[in-house]
C-alpha atoms as a PDB file:
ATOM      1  CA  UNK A   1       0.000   0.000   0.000  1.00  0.00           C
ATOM      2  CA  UNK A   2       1.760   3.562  -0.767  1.00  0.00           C
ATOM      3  CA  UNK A   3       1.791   5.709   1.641  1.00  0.00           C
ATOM      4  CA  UNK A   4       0.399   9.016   0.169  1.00  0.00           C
ATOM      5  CA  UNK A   5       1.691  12.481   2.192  1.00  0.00           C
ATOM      6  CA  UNK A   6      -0.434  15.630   2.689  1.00  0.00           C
ATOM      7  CA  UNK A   7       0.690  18.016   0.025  1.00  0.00           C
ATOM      8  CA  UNK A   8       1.945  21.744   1.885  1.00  0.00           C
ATOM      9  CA  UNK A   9       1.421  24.716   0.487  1.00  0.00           C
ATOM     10  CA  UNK A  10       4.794  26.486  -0.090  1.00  0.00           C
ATOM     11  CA  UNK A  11       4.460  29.338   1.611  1.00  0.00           C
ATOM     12  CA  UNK A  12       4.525  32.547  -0.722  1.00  0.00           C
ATOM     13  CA  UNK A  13       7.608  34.434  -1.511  1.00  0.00           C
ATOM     14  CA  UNK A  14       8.646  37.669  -0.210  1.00  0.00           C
ATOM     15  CA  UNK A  15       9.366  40.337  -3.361  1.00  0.00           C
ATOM     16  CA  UNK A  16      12.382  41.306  -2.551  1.00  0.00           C
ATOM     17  CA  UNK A  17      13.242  45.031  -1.988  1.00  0.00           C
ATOM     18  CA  UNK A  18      13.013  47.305  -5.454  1.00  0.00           C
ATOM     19  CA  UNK A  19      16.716  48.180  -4.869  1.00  0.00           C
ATOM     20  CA  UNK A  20      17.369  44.990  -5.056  1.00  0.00           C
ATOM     21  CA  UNK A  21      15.385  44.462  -8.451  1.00  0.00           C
ATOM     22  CA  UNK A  22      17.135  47.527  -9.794  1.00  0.00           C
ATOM     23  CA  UNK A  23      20.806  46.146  -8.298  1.00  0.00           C
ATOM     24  CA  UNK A  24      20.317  43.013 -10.482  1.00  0.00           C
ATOM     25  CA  UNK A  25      18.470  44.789 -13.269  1.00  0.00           C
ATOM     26  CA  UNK A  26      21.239  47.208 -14.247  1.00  0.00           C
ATOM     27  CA  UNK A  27      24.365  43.632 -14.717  1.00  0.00           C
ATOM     28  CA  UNK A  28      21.559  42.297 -16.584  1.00  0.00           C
ATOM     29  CA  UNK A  29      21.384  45.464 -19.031  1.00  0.00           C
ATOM     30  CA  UNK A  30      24.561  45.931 -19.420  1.00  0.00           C
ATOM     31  CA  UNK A  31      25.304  42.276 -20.319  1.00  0.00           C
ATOM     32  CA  UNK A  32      22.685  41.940 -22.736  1.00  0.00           C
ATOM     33  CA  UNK A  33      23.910  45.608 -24.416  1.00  0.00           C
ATOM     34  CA  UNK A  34      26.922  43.662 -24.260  1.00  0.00           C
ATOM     35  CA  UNK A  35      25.847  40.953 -26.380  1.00  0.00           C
ATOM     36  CA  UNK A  36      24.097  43.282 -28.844  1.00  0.00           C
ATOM     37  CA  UNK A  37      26.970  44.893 -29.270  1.00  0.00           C
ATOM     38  CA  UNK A  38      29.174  41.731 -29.846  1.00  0.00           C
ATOM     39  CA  UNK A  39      26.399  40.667 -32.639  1.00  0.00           C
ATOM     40  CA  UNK A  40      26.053  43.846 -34.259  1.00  0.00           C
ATOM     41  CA  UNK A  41      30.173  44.103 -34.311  1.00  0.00           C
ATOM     42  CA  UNK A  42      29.799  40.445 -36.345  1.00  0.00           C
ATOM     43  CA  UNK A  43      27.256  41.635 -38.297  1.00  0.00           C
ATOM     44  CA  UNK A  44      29.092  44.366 -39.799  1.00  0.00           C
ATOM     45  CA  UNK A  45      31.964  42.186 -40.129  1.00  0.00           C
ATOM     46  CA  UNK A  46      29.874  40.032 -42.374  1.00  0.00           C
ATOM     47  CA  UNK A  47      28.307  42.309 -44.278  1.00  0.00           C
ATOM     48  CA  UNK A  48      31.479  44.405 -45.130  1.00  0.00           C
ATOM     49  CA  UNK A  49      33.073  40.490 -46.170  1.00  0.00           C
ATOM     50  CA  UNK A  50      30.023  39.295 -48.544  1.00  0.00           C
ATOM     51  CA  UNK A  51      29.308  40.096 -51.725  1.00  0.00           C
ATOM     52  CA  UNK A  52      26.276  38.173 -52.068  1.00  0.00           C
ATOM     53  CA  UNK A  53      23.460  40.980 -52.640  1.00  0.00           C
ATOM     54  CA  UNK A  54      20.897  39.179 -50.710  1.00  0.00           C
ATOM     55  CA  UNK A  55      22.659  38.145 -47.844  1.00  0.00           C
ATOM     56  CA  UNK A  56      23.928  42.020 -47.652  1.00  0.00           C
ATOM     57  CA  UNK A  57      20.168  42.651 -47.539  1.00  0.00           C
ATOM     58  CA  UNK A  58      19.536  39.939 -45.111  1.00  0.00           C
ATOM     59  CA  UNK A  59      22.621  41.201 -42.705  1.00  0.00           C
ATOM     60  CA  UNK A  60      21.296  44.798 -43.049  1.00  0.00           C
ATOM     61  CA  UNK A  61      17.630  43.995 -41.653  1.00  0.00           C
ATOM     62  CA  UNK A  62      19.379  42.115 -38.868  1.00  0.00           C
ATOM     63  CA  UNK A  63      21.670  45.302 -38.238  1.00  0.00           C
ATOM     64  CA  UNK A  64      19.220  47.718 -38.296  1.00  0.00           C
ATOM     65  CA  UNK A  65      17.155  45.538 -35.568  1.00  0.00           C
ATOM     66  CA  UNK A  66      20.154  45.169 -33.098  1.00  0.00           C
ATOM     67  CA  UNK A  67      20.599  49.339 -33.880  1.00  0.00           C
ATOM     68  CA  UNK A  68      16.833  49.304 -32.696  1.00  0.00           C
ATOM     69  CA  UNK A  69      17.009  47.294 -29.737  1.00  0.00           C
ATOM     70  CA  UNK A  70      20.018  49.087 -28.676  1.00  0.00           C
ATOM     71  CA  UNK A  71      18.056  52.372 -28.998  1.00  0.00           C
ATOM     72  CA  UNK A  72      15.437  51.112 -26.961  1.00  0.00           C
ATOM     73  CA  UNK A  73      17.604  49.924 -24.471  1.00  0.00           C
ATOM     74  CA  UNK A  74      19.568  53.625 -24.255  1.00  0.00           C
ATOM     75  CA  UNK A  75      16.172  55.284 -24.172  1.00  0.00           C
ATOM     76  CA  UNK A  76      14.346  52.843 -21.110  1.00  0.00           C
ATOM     77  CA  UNK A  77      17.904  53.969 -19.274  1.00  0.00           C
ATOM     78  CA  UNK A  78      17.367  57.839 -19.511  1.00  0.00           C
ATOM     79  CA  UNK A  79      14.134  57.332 -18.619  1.00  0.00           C
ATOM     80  CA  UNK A  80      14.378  55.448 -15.804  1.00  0.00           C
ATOM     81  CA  UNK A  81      17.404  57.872 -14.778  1.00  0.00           C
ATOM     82  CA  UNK A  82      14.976  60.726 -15.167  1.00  0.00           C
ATOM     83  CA  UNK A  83      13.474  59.364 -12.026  1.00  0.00           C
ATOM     84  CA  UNK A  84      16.299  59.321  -9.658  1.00  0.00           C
ATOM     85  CA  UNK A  85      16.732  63.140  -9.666  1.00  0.00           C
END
């Protein structure tokens, strides 16, 4: 016969502290700006290397997202910098 065990309820977790939030938001930024960065430096790379007319215009839709996503990125940061003065 198995022996079945009351289930517990986990008891809910505490949100931690919004500095905390922000102290783990900001590594998180920058590393994925980071990363952006890194693929957009590739991207170039390849695009400056081919000579293949479609992959040029494949490579330059890719390059203008990563632009966009890095604009996006600078603008959320002044923004939320607005607030701390």
């Amino acid at each position: 016969m198995i022996n079945h065990l009351p289930l517990e309820t986990p008891e809910p977790t505490r949100q931690p502290p919004s500095q905390l939030l922000v102290a783990y938001s900001i590594p998180a930024r920058m590393e994925k700006r980071q990363k952006l960065l890194a693929d957009l430096a590739r991207h170039l790379t390849l695009r400056n290397l081919t000579t293949d007319e479609e992959a040029r215009a494949a490579i330059n839709e890719r390059v203008r997202d990563i632009e966009s996503r890095l604009a996006e990125m600078d603008q959320s940061a002044k923004s939320y910098h607005r607030g701390w003065s």
